[in-house]
Protein backbone atom coordinates (compact mmCIF):
# COMPACT_ATOMS: atom_id res chain seq x y z
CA UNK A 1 19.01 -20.17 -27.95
CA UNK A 2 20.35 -18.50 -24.55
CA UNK A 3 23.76 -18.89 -23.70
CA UNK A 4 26.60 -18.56 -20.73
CA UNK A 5 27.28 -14.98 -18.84
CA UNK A 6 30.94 -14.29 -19.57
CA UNK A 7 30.93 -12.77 -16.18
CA UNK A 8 28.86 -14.95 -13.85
CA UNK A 9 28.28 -17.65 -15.89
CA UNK A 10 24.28 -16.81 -15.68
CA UNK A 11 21.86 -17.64 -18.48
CA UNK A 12 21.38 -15.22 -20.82
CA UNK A 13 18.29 -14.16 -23.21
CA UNK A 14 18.47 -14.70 -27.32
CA UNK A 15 18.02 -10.96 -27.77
CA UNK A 16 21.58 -9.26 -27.11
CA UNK A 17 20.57 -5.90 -27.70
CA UNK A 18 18.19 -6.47 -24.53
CA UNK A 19 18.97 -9.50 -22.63
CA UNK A 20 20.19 -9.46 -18.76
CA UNK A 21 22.13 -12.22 -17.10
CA UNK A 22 19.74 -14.89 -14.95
CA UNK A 23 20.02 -16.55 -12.12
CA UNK A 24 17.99 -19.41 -11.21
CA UNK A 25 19.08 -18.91 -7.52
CA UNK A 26 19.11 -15.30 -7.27
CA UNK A 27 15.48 -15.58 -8.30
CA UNK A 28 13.99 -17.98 -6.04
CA UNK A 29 15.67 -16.64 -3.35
CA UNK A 30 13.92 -12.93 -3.87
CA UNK A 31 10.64 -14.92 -4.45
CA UNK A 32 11.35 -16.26 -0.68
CA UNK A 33 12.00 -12.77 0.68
CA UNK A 34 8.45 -11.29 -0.82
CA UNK A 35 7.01 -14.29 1.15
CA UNK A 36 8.91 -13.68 4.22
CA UNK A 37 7.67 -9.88 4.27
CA UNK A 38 4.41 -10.65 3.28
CA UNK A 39 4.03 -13.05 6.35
CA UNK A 40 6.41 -10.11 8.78
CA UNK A 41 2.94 -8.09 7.42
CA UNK A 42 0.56 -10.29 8.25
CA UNK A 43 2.09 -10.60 11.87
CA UNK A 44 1.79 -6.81 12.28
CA UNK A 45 -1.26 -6.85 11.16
CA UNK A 46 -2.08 -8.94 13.96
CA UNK A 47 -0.10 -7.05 16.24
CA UNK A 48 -2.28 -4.47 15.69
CA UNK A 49 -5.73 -6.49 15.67
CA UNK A 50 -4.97 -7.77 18.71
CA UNK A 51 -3.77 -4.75 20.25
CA UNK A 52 -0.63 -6.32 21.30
CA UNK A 53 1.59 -3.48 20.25
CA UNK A 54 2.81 -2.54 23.53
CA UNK A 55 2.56 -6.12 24.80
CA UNK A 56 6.54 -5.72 25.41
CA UNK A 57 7.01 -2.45 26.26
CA UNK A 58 10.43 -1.57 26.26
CA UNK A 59 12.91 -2.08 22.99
CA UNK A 60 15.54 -3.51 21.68
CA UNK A 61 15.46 -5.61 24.63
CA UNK A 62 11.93 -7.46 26.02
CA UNK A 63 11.39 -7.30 29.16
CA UNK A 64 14.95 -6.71 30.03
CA UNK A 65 16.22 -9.96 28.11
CA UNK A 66 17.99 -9.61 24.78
CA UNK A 67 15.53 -10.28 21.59
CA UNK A 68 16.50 -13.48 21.16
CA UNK A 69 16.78 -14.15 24.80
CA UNK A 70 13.36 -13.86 25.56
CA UNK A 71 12.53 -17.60 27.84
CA UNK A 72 9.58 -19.31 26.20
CA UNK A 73 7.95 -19.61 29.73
CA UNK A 74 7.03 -15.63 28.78
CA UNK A 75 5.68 -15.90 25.29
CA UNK A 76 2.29 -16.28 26.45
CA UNK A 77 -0.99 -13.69 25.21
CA UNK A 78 -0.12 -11.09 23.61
CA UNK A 79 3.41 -10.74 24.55
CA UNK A 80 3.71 -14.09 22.03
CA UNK A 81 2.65 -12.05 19.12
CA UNK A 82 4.51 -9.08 19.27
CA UNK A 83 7.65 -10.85 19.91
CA UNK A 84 6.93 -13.27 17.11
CA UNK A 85 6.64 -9.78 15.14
CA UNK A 86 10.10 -8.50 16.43
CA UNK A 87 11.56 -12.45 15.58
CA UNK A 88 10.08 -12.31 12.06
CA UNK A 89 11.53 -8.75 11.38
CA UNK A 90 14.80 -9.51 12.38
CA UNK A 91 14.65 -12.51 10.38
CA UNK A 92 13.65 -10.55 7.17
CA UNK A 93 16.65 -8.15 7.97
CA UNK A 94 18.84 -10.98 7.95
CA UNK A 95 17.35 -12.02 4.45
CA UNK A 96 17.51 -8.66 3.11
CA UNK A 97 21.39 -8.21 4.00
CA UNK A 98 22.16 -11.62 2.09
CA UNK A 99 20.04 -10.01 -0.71
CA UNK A 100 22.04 -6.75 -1.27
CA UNK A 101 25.26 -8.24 -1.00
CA UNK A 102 24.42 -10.86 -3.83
CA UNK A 103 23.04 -8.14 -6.32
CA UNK A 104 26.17 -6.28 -5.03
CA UNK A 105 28.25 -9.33 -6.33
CA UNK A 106 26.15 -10.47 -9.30
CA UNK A 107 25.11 -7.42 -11.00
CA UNK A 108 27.62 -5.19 -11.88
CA UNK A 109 25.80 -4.96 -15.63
CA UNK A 110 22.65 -3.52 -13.83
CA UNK A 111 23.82 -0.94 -11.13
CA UNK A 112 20.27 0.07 -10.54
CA UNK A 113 19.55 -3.02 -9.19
CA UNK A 114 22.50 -3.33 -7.01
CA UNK A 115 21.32 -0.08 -5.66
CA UNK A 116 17.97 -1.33 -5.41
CA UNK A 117 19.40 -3.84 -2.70
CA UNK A 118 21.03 -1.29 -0.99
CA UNK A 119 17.90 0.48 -0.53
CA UNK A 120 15.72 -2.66 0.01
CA UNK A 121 19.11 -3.03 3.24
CA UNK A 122 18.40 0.27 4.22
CA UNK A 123 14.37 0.73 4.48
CA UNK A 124 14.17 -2.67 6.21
CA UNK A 125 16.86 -1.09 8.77
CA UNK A 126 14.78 2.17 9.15
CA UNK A 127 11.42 -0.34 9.38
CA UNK A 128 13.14 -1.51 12.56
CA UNK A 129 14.36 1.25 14.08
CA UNK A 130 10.96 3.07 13.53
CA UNK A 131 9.14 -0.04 15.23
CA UNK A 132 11.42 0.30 18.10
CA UNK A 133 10.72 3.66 18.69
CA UNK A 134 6.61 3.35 18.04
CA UNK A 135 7.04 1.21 21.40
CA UNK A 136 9.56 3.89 23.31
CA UNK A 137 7.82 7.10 22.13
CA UNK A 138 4.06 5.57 22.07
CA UNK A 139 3.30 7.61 19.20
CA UNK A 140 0.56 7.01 16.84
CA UNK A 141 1.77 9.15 13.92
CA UNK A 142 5.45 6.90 13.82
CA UNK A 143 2.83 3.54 14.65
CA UNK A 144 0.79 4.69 11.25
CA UNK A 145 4.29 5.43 9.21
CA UNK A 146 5.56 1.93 10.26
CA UNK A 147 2.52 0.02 8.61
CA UNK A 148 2.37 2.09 6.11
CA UNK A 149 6.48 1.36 4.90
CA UNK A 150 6.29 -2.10 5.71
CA UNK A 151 3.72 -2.58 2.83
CA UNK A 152 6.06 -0.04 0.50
CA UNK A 153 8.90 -2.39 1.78
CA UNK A 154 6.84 -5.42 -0.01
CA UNK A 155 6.39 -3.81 -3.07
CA UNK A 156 10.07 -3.07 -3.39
CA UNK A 157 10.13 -7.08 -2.68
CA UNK A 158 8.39 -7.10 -5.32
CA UNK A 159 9.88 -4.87 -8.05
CA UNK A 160 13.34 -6.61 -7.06
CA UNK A 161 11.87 -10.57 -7.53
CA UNK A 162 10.42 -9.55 -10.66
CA UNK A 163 13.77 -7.67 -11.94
CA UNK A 164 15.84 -11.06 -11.46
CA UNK A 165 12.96 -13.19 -13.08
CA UNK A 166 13.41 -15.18 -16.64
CA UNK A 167 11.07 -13.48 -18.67
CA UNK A 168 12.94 -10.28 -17.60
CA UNK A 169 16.16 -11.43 -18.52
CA UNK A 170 15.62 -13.92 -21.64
CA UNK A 171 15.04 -11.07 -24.05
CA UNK A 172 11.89 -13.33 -26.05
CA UNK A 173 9.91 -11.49 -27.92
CA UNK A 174 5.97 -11.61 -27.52
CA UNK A 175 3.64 -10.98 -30.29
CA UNK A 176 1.23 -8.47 -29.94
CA UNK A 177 -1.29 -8.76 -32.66
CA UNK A 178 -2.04 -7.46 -36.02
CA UNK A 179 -2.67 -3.81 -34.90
CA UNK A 180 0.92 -3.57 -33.59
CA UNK A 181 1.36 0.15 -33.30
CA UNK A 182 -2.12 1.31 -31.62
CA UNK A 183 -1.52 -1.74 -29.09
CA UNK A 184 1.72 -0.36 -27.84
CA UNK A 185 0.41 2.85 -27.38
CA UNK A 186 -2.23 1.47 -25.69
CA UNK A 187 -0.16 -0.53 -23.11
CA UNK A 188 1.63 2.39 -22.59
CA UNK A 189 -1.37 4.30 -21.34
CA UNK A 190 -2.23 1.29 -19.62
CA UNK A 191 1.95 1.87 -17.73
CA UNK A 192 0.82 5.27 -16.90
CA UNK A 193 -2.38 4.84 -15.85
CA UNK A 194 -1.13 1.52 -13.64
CA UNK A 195 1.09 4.08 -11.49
CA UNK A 196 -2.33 6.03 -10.44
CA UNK A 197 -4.02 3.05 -9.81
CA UNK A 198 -0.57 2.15 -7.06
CA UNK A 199 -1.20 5.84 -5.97
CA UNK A 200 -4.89 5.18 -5.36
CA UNK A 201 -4.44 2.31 -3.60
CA UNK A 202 -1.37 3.60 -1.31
CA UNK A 203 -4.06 6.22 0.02
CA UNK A 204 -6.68 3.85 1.07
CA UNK A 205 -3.28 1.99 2.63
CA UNK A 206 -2.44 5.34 4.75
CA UNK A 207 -6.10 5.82 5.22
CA UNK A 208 -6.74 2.32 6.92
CA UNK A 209 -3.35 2.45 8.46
CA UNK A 210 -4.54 5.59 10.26
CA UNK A 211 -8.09 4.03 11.12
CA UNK A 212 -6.64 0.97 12.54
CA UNK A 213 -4.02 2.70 14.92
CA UNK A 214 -6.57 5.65 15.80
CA UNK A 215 -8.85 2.57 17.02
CA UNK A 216 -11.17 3.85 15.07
CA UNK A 217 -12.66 0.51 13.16
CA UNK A 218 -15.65 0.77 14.82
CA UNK A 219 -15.97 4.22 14.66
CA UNK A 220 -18.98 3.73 12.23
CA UNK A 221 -20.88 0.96 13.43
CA UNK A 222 -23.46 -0.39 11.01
CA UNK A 223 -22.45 -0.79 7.30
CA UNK A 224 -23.41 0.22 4.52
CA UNK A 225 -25.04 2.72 6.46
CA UNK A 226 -23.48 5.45 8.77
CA UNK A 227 -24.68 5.75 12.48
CA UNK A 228 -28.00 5.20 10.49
CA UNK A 229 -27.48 7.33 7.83
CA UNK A 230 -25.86 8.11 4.12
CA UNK A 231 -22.90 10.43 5.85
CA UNK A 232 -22.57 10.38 9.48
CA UNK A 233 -22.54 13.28 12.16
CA UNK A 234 -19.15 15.03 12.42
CA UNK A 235 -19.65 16.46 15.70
CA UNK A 236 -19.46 15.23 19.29
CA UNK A 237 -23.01 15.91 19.97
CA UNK A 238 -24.54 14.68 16.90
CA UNK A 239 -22.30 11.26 17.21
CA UNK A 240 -23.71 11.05 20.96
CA UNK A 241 -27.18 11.62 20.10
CA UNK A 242 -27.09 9.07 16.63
CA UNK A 243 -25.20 6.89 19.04
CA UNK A 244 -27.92 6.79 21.84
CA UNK A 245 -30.46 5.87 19.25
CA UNK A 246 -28.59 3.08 17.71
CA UNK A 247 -28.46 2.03 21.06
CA UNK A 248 -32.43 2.50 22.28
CA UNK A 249 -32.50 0.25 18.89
CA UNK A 250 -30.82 -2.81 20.62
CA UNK A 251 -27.59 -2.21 19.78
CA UNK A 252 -26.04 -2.33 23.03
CA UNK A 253 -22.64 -4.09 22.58
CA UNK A 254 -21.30 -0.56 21.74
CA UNK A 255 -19.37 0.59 24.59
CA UNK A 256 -18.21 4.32 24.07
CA UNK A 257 -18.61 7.59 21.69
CA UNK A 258 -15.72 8.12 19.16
CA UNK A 259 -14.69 11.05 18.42
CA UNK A 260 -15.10 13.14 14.99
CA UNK A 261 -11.78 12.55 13.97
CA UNK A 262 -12.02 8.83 14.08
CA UNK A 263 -15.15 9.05 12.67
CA UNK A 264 -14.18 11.28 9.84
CA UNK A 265 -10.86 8.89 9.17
CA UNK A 266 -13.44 5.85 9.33
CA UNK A 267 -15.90 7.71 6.93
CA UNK A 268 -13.05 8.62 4.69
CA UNK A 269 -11.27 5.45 4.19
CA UNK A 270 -14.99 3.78 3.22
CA UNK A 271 -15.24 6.40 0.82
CA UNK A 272 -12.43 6.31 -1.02
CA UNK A 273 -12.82 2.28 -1.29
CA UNK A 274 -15.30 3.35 -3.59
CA UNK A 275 -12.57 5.23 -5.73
CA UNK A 276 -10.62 1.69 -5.39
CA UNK A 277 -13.31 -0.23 -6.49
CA UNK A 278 -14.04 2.29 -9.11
CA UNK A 279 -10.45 2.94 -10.71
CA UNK A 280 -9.68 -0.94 -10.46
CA UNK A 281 -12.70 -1.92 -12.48
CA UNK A 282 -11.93 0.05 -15.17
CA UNK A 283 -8.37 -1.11 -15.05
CA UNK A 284 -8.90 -4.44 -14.93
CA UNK A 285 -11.69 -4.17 -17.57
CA UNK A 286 -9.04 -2.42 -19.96
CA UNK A 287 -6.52 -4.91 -19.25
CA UNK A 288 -8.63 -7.45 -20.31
CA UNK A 289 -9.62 -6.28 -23.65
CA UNK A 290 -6.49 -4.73 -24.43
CA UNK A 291 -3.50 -7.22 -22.88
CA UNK A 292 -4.93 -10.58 -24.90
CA UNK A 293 -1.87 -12.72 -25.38
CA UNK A 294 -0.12 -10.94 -22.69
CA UNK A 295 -0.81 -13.96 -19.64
CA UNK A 296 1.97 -12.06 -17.45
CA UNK A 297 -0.21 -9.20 -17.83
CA UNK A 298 -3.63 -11.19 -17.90
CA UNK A 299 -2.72 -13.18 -14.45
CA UNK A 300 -2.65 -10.62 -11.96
CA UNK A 301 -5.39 -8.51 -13.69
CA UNK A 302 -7.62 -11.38 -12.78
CA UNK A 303 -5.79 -11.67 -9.26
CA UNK A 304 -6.27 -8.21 -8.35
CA UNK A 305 -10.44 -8.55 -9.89
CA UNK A 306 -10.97 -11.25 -7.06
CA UNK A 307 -9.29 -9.90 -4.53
CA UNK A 308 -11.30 -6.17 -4.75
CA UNK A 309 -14.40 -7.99 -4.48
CA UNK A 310 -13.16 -10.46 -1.71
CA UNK A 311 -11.99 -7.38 -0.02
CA UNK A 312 -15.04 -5.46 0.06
CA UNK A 313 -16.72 -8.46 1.57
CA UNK A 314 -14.19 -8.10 4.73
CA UNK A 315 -14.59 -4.73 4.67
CA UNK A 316 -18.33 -5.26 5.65
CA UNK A 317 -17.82 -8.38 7.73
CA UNK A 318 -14.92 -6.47 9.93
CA UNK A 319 -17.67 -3.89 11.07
CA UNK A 320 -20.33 -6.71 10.81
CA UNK A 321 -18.39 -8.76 13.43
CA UNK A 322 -17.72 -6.04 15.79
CA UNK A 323 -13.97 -6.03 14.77
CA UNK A 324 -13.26 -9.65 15.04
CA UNK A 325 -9.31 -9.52 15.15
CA UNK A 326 -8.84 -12.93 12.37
CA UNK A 327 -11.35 -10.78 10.48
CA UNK A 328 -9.59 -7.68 10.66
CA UNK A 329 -6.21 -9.45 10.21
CA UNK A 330 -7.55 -10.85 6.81
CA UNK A 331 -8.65 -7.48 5.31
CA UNK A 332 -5.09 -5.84 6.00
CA UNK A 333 -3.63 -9.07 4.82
CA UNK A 334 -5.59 -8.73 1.64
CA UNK A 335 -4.74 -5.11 1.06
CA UNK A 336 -1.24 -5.63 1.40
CA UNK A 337 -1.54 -8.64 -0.96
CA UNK A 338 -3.43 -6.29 -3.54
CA UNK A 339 -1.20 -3.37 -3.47
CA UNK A 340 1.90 -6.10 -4.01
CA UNK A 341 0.30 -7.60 -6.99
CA UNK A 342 -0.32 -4.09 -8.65
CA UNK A 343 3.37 -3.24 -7.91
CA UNK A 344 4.16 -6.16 -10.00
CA UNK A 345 1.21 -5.09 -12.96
CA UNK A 346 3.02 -2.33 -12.77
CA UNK A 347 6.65 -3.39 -12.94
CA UNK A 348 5.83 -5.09 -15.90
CA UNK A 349 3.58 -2.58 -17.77
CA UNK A 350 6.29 -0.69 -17.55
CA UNK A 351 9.15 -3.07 -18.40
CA UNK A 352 6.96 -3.85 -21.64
CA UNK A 353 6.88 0.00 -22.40
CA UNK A 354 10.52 0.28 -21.40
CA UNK A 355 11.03 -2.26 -24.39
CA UNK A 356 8.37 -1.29 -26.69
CA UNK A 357 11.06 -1.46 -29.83
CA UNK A 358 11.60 -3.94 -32.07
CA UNK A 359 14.72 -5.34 -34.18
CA UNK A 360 14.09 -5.20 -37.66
CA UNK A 361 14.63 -8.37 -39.87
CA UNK A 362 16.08 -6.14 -42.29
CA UNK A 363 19.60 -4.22 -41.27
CA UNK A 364 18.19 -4.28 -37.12
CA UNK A 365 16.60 -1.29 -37.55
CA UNK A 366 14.59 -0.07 -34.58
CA UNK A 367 10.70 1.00 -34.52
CA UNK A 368 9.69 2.87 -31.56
CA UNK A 369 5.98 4.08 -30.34
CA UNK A 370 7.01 7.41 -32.28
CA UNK A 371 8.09 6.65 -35.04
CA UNK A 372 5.73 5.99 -37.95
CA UNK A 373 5.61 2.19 -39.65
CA UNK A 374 3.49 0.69 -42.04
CA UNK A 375 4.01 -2.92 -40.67
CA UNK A 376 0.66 -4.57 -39.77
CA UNK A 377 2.17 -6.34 -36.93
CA UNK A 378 5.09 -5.83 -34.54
CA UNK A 379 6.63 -7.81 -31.99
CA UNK A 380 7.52 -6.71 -28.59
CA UNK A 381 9.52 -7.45 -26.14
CA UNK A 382 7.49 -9.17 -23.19
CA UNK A 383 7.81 -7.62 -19.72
């Protein structure tokens, strides 16, 4: 059975080599800040569908009044949404101070997390001031680098809401199966390969970050194919002339030429969704097999499965709507939700590798991945 924190009073796991303290509290209250940032990115998102970035262009003031000044008699178009954006930031700044200073107070036994909360303080602080100056400098480069954080800002949401979490803390151990040894190893190439899978998602996240603040969503006009074809032109000329004949064949809602650049960005983030698509189905698949009995590994597998394929679908219907901004609002939305779910796979892959030892019944000796056992079954404990 758990018992009392001497210290905070907290619940505590049955495994003292390896339990934390818990707080019911502490926990729901990180769970509401990873909802509060995932709606601050959703409002960005739309900020940037709508093209309601500038909308109030001067910061931190709008429009001369202080942010929370603002008469209501103004929020009107698209100045609405990007001060509902600058609200909703402020708002998740407020949570995030609240945040560090209770893992400041609470867990002295885990100064990694207390410094976790100092850094969660500090990024949403930089988010903000980088926001501010997207507006004042009109640059694209610090407009791509603020989407790009926010979304790393979730997954630290993340890491931090799973890190104060029962199953963290309570120490129980989960039973892996009768082919103890070759599983671990197996989840821990699983923890490794979980990190590349983040990585290859982050650069489709940069990549459609870049694409959505070049304006160049449209760049490529018909899906799957390019301007017609299996790779598009890369030069001005051949983009006018593949242009002109998509229009001569009725498409005439298209209004300009892009230029290479946005075209190769465009060309390049469809690409390399391919690589997602790719790299995640073989993930998931291996999870799958290999993570029976494991539902905290199991769940979000299956999450991340459905939302690939519901992603590729607004993939197509963005271009297939000519950019509808709800559409294009729901595939950032989506990606942001994906790339937070596999920062939590991977949290706890690698809190199950972290703890991939076991007590011994016999004189609590300790079996790790290296060292060499003839038991038919091991216990772990769960991530």
């Amino acid at each position: 059975m758990g018992k009392s924190c001497p210290q905070c009073g907290s619940y505590v796991g049955r495994n003292n080599a390896t339990s934390q303290c818990y707080s019911t509290w502490l926990h729901r209250y990180a769970v509401l800040l990873v909802i509060a940032t995932f709606l601050l990115v959703i409002l960005g998102g739309t900020v940037t569908s709508k093209g309601a970035g500038l909308a109030v262009p001067d910061w931190p003031t709008s429009y001369g009044y202080g942010m929370f000044e603002l008469p209501w008699m103004m929020w009107v178009g698209n100045i609405f949404w990007e001060h509902l954006h600058r609200l909703a930031g402020a708002a998740v700044g407020i949570l995030c101070i609240v945040m560090a200073a209770w893992l400041w107070i609470s867990q002295q036994h885990r100064p990694w997390l207390r410094w976790g909360g100092i850094g969660l303080l500090g990024l949403v602080i930089l988010q903000g001031v980088m926001g501010g100056l997207r507006v004042t400098e009109l640059s694209i480069v610090l407009a791509i680098t603020h989407g790009v954080m926010g979304q790393l800002f979730l997954c630290l949401t993340v890491f931090i809401a799973a890190a104060t979490s029962a199953y963290w803390a309570s120490g129980d151990q989960q039973d892996i199966g009768r082919d103890g040894l070759d599983r671990l190893r197996v989840f821990r190439y699983l923890g490794r390969f979980s990190v590349f899978f983040f990585v290859v998602l982050l650069i489709q996240l940069i990549l459609g970050a870049a694409m959505r603040h070049s304006e160049a969503g449209l760049a490529i006009f018909d899906f799957p194919s390019a301007y017609g074809q299996l790779v598009p032109p890369f030069s001005q000329s051949g983009i006018a002339e593949a242009t002109e004949k998509m229009l001569d064949e009725g498409d005439t809602w298209l209004a300009a030429y892009f230029t290479p650049m946005q075209v190769a960005v465009h060309f390049a983030h469809r690409v390399w969704a391919i690589v997602v698509l790719s790299v995640g189905g073989w993930f998931i698949v291996r999870l799958l097999r290999d993570a029976i009995g494991q539902p905290l590994l199991l769940r979000p597998a299956v999450a991340i499965a459905l939302m690939l394929i519901m992603q590729a679908a607004l993939g197509a219907s963005v271009i297939w709507s000519g950019r509808h901004s709800e559409v294009a609002t729901a595939h950032q939305a989506l990606g942001a939700a994906i790339l937070a779910t596999s920062a939590l796979l991977l949290v706890r892959l690698m809190r199950l590798n972290l703890r991939s030892v076991m007590p011994s019944n016999q004189g609590g000796r300790v079996v790790d991945l290296q060292t060499p056992t003839s038991s038919s079954s091991l216990k772990v404990v769960g991530a």
